[in-house]
PDB file of N, CA and C in Angstrom:
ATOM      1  N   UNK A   1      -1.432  15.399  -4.763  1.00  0.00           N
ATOM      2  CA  UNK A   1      -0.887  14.171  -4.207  1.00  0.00           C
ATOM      3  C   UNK A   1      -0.319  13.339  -5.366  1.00  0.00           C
ATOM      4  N   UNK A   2       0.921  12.633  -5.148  1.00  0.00           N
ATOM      5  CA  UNK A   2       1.493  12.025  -6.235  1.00  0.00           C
ATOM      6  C   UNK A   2       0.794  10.679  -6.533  1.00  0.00           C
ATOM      7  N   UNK A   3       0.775   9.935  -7.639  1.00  0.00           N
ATOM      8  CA  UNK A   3      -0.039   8.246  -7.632  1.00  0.00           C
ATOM      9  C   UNK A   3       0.638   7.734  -6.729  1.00  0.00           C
ATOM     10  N   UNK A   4       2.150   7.342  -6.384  1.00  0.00           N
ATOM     11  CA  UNK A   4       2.400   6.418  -5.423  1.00  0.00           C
ATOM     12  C   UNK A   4       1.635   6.644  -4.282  1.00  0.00           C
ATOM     13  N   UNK A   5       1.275   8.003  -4.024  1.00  0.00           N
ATOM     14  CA  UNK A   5       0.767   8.248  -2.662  1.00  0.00           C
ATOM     15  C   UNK A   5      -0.705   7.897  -2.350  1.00  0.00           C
ATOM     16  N   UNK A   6      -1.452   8.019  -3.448  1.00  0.00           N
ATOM     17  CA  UNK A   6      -2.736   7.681  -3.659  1.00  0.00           C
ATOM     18  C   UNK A   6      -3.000   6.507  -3.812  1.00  0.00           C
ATOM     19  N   UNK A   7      -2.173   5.597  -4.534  1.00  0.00           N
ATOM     20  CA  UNK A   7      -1.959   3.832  -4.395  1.00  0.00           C
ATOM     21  C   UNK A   7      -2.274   3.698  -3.465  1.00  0.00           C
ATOM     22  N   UNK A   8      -0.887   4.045  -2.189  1.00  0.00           N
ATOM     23  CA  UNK A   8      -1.127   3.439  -0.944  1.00  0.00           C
ATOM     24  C   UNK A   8      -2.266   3.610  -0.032  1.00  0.00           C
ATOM     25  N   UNK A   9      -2.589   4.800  -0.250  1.00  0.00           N
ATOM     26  CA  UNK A   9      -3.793   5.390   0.643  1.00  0.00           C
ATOM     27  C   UNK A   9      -5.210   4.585   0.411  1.00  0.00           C
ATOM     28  N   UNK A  10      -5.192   3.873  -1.346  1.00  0.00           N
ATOM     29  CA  UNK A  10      -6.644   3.400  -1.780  1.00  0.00           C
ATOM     30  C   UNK A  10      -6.034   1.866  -1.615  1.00  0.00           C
ATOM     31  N   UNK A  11      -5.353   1.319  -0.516  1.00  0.00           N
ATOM     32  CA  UNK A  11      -4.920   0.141  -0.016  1.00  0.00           C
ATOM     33  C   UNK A  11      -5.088  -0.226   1.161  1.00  0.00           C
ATOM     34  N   UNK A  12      -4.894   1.012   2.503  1.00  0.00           N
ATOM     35  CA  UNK A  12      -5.257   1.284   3.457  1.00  0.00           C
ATOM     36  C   UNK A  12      -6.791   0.500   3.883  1.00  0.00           C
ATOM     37  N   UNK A  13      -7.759   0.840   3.588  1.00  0.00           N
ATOM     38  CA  UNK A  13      -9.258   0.612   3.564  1.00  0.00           C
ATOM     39  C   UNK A  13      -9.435  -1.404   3.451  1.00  0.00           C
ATOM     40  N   UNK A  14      -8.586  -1.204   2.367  1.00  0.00           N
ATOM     41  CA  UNK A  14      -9.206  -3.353   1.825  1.00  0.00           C
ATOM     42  C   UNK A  14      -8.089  -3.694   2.616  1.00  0.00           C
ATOM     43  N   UNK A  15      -6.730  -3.479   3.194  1.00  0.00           N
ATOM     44  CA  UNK A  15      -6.076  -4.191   3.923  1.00  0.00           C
ATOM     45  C   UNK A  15      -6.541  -4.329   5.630  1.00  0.00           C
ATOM     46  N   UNK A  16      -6.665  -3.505   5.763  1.00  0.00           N
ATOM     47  CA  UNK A  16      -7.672  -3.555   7.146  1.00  0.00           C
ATOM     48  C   UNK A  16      -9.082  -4.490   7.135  1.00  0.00           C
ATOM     49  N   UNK A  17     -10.412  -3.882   5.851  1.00  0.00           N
ATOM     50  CA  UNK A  17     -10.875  -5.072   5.681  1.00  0.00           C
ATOM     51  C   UNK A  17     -10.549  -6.642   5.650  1.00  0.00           C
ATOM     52  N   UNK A  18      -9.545  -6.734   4.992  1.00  0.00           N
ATOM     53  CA  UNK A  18      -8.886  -8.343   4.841  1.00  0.00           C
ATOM     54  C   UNK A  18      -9.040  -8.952   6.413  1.00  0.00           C
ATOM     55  N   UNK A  19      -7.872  -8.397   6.968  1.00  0.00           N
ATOM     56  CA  UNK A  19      -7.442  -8.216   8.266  1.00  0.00           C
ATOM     57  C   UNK A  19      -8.618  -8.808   9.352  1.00  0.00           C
ATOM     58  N   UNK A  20      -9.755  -7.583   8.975  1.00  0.00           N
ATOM     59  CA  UNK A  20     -10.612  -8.045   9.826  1.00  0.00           C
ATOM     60  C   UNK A  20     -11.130  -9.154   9.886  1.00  0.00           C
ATOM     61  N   UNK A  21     -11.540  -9.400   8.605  1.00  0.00           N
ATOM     62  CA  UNK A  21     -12.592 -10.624   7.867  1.00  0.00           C
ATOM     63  C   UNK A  21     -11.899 -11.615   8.447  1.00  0.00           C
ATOM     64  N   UNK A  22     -10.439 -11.579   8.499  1.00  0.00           N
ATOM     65  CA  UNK A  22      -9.572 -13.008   9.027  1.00  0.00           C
ATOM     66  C   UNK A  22      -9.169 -13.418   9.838  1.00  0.00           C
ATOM     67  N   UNK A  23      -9.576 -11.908  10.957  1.00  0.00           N
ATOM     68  CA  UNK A  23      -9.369 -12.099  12.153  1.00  0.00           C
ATOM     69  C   UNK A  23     -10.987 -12.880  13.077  1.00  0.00           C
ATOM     70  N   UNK A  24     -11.996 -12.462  12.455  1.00  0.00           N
ATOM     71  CA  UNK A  24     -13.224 -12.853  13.016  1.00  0.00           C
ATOM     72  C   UNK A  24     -13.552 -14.624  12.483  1.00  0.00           C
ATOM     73  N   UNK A  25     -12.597 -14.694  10.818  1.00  0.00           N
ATOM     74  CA  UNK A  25     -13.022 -16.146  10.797  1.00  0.00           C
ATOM     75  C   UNK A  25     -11.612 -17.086  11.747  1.00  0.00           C
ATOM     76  N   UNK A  26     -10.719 -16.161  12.625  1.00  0.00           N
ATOM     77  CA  UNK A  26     -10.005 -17.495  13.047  1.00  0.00           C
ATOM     78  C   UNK A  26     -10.098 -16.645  14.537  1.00  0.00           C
ATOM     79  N   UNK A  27     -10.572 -15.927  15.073  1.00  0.00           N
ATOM     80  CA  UNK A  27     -10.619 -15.277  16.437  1.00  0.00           C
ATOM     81  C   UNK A  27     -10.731 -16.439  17.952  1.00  0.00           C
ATOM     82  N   UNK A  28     -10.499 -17.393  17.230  1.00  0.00           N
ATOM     83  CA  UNK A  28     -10.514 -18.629  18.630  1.00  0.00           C
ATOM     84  C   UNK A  28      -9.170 -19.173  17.948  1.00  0.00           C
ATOM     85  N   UNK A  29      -7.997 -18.872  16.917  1.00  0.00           N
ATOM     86  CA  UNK A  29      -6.808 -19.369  16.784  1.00  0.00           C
ATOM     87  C   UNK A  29      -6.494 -18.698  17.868  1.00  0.00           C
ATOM     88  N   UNK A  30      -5.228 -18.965  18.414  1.00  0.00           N
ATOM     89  CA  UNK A  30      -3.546 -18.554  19.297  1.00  0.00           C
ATOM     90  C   UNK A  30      -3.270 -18.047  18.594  1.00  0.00           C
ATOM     91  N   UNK A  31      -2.677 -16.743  18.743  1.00  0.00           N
ATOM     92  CA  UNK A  31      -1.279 -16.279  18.241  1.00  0.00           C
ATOM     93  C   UNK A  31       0.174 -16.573  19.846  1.00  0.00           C
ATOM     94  N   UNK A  32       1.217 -17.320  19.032  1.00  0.00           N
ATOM     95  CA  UNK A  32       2.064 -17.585  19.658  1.00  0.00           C
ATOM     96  C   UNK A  32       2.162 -16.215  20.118  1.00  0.00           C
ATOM     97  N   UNK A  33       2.445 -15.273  19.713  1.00  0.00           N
ATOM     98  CA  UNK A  33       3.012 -13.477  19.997  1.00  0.00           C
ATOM     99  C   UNK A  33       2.104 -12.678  20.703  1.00  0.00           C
ATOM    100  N   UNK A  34       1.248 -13.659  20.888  1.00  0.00           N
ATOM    101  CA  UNK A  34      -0.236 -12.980  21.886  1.00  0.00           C
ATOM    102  C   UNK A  34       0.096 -11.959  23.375  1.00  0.00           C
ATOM    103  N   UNK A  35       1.586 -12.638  24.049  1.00  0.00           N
ATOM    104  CA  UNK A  35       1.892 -11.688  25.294  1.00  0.00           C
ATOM    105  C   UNK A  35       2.591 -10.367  24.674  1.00  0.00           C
ATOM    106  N   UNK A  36       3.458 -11.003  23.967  1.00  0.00           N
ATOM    107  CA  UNK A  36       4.442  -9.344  23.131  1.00  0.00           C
ATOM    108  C   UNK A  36       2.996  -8.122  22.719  1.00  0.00           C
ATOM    109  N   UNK A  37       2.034  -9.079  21.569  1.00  0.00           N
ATOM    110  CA  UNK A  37       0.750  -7.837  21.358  1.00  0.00           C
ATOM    111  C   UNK A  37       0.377  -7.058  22.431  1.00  0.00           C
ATOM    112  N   UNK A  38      -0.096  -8.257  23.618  1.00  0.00           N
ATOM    113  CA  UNK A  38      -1.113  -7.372  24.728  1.00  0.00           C
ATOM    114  C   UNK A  38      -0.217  -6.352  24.989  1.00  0.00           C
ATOM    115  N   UNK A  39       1.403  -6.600  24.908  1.00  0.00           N
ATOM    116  CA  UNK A  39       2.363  -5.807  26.012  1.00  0.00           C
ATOM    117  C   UNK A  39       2.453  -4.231  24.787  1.00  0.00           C
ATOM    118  N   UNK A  40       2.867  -4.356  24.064  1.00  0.00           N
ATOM    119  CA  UNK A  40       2.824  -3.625  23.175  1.00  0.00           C
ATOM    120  C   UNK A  40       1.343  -2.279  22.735  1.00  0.00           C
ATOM    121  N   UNK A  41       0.059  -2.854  22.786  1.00  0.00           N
ATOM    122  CA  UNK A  41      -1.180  -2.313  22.715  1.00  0.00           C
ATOM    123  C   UNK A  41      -1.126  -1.500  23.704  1.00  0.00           C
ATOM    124  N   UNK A  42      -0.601  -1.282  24.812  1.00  0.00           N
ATOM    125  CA  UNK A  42      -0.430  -0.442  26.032  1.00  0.00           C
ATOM    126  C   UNK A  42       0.526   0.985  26.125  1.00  0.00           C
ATOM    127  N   UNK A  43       1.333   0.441  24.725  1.00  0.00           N
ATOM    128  CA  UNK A  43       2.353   1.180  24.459  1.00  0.00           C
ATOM    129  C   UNK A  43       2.486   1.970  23.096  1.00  0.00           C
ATOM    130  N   UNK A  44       1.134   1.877  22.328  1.00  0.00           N
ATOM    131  CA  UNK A  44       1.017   2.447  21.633  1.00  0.00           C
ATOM    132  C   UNK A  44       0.427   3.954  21.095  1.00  0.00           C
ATOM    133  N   UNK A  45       0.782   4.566  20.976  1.00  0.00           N
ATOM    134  CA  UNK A  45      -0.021   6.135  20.951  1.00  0.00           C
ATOM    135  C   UNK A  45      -0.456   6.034  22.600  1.00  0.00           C
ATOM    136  N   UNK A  46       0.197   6.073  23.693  1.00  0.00           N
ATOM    137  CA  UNK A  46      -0.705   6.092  24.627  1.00  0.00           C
ATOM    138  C   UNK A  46      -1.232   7.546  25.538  1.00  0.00           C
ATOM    139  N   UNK A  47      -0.849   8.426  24.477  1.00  0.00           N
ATOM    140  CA  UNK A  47      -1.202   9.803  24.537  1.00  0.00           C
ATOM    141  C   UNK A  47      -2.463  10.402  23.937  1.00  0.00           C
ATOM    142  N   UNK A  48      -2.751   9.834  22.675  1.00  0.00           N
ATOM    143  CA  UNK A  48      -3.515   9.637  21.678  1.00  0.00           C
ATOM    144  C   UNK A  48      -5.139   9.109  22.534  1.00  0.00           C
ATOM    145  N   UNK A  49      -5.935  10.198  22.214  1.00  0.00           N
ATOM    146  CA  UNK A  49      -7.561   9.613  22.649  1.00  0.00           C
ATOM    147  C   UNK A  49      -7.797   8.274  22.273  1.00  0.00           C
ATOM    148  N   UNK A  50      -8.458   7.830  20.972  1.00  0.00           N
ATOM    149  CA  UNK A  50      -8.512   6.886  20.677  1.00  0.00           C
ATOM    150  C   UNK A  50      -7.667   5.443  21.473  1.00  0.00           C
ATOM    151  N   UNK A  51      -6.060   5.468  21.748  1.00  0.00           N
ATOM    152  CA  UNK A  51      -6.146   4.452  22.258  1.00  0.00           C
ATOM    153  C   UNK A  51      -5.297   4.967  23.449  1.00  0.00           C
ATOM    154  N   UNK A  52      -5.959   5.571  24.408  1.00  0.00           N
ATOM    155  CA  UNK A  52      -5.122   5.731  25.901  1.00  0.00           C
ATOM    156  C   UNK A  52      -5.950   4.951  26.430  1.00  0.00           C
ATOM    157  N   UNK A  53      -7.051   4.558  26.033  1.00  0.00           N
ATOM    158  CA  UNK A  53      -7.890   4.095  27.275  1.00  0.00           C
ATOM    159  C   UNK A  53      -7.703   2.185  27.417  1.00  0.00           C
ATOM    160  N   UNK A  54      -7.104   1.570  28.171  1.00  0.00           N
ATOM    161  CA  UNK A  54      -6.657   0.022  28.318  1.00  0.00           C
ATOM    162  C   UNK A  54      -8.429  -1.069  28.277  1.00  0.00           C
ATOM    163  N   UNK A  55      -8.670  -1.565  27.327  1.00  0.00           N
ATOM    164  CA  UNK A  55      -9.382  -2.049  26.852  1.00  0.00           C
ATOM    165  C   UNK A  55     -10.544  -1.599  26.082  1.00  0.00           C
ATOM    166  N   UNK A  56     -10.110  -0.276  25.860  1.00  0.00           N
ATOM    167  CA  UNK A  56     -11.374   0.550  25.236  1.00  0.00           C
ATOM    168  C   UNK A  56     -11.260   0.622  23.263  1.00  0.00           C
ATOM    169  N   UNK A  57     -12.407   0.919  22.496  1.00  0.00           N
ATOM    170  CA  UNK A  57     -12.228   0.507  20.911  1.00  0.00           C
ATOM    171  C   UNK A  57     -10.887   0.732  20.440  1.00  0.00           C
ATOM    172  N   UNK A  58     -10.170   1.752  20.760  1.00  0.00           N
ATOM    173  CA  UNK A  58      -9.133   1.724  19.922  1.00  0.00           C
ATOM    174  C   UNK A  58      -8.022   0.827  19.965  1.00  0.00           C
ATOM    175  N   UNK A  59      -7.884   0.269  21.551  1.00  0.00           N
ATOM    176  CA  UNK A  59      -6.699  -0.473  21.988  1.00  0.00           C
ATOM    177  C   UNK A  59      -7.140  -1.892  21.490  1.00  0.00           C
ATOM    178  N   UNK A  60      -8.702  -2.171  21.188  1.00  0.00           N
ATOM    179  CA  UNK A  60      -9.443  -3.344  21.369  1.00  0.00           C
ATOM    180  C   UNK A  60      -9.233  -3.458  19.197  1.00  0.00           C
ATOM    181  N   UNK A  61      -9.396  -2.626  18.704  1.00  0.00           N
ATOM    182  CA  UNK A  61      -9.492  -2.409  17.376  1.00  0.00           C
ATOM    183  C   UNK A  61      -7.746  -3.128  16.663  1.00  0.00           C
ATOM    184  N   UNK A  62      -6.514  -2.056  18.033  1.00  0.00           N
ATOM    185  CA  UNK A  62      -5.721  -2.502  17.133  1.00  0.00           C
ATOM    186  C   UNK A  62      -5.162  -3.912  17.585  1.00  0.00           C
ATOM    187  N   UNK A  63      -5.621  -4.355  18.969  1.00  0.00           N
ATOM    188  CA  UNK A  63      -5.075  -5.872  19.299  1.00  0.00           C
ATOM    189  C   UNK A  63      -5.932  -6.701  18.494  1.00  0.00           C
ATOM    190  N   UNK A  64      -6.953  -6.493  17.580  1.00  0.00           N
ATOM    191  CA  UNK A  64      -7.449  -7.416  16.606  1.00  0.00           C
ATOM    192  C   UNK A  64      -6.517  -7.358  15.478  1.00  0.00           C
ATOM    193  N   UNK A  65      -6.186  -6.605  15.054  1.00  0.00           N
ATOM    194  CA  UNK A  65      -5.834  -6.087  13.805  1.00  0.00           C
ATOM    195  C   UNK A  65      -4.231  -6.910  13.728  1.00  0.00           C
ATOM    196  N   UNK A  66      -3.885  -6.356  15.050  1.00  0.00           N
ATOM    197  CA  UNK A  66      -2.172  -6.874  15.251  1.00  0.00           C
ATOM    198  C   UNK A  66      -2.423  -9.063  15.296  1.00  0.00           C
ATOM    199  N   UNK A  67      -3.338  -9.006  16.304  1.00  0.00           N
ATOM    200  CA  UNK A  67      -3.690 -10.644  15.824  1.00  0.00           C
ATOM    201  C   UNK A  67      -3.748 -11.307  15.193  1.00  0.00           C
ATOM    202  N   UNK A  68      -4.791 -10.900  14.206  1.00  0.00           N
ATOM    203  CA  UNK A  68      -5.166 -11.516  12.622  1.00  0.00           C
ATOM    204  C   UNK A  68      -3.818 -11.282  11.661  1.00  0.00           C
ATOM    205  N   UNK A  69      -3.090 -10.379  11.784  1.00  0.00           N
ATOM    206  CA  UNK A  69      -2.054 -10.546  11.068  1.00  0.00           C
ATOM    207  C   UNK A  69      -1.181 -11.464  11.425  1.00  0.00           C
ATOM    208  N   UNK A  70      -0.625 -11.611  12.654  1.00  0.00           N
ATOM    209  CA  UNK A  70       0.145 -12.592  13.224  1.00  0.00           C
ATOM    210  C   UNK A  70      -0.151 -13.787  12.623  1.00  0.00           C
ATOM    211  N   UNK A  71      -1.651 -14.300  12.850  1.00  0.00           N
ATOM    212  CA  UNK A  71      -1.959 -15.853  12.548  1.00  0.00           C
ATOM    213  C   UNK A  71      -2.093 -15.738  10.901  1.00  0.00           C
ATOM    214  N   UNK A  72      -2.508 -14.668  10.456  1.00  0.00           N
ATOM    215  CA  UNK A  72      -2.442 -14.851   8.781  1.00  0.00           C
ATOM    216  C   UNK A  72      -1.211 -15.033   8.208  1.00  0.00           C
ATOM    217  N   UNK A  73      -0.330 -14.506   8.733  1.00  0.00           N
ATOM    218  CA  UNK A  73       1.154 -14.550   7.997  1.00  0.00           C
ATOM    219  C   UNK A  73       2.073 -14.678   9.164  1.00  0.00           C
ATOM    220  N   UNK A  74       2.121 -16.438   9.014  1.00  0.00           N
ATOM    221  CA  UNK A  74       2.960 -16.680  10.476  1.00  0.00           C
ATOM    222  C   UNK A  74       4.183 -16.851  10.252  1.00  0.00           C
ATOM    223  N   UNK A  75       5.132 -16.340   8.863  1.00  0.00           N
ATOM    224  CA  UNK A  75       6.242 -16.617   8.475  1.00  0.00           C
ATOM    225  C   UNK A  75       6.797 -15.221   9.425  1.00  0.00           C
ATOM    226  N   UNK A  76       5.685 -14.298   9.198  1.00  0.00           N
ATOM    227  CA  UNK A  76       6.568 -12.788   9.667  1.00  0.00           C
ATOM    228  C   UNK A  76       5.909 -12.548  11.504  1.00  0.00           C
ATOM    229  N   UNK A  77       4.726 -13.165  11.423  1.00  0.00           N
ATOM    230  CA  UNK A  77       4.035 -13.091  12.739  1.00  0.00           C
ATOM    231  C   UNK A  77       4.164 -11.806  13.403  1.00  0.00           C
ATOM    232  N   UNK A  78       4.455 -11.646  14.442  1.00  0.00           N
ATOM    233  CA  UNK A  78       3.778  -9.971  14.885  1.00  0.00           C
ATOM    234  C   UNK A  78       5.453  -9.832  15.487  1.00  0.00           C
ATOM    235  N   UNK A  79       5.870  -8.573  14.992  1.00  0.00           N
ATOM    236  CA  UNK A  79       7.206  -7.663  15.614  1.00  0.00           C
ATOM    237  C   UNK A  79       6.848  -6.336  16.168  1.00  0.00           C
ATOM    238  N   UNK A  80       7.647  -6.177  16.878  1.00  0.00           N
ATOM    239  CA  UNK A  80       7.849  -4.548  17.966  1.00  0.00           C
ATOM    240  C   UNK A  80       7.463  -3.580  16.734  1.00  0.00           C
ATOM    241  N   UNK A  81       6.589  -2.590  17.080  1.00  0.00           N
ATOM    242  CA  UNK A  81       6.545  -1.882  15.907  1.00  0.00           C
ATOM    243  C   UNK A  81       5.703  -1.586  14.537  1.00  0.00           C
ATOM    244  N   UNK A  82       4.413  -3.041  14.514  1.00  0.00           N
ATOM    245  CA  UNK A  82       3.885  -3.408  14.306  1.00  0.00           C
ATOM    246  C   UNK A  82       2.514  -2.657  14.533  1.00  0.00           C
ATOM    247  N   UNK A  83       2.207  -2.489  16.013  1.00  0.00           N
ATOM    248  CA  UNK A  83       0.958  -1.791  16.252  1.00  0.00           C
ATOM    249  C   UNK A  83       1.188  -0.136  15.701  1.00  0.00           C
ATOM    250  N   UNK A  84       2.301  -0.038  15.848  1.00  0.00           N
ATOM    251  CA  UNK A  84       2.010   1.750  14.943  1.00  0.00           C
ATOM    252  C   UNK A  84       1.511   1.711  13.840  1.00  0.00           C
ATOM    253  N   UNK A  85       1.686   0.668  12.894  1.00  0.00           N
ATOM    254  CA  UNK A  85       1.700   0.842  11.593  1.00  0.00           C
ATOM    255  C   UNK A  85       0.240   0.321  11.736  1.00  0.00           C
ATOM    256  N   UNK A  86      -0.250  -0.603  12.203  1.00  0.00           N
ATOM    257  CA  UNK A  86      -1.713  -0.332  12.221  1.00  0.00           C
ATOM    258  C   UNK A  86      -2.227   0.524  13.066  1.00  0.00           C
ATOM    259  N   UNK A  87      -1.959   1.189  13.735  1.00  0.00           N
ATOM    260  CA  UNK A  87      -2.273   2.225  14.651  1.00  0.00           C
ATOM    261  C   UNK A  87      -3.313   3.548  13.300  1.00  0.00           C
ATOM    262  N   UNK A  88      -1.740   3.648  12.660  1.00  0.00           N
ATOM    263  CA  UNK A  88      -1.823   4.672  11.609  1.00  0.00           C
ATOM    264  C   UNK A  88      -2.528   4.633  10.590  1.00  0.00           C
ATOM    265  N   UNK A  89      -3.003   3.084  10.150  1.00  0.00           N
ATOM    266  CA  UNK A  89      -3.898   2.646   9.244  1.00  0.00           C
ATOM    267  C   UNK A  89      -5.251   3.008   9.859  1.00  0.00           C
ATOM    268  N   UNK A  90      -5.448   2.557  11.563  1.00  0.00           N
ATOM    269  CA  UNK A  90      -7.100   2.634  11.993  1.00  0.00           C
ATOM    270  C   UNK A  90      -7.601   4.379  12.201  1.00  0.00           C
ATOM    271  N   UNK A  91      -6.372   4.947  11.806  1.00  0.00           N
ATOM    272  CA  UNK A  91      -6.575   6.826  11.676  1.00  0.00           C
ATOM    273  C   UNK A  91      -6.658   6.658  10.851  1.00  0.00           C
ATOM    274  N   UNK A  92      -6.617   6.224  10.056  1.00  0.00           N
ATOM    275  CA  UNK A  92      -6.582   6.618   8.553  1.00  0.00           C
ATOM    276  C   UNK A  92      -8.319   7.210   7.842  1.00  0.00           C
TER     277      UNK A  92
END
């Protein structure tokens, strides 16, 4: 495996940590983008075990994940496209 590739991979783990930690200390904020997430979480991997099931850990894992980012960084807040990339992080 090349270093760039191993960088990213030993980034994976503490960015999700972050994520979480910031989603549980503001989990009673709004995210303005809160209907686009729910709509989106439905539409993600919905083939995929982990999140076919509509309110079950995985769908529940990445609508936290997609949240806490939204309200942490509300310059970029949550876009289409978004839950894959944490999708792919919570496989990771």
């Amino acid at each position: 495996m090349d270093e760039g590739r191993q960088s990213v991979r030993g980034l994976a783990p503490s960015c999700l940590s972050e994520l979480l930690h910031h989603h549980a200390a503001s989990s009673s904020q709004e995210s303005p983008q809160d209907s686009a997430i729910t709509r989106d979480i439905n539409r993600t991997f919905p083939a995929h075990d982990y999140f076919k099931d509509t309110g079950g850990d995985g769908q529940d894992s990445l609508y936290k994940i997609c949240k806490a980012y939204s309200v942490y960084d509300q310059e970029i807040g949550y876009c289409q496209g978004q839950s894959f990339l944490a999708a792919v992080l919570l496989l990771h």
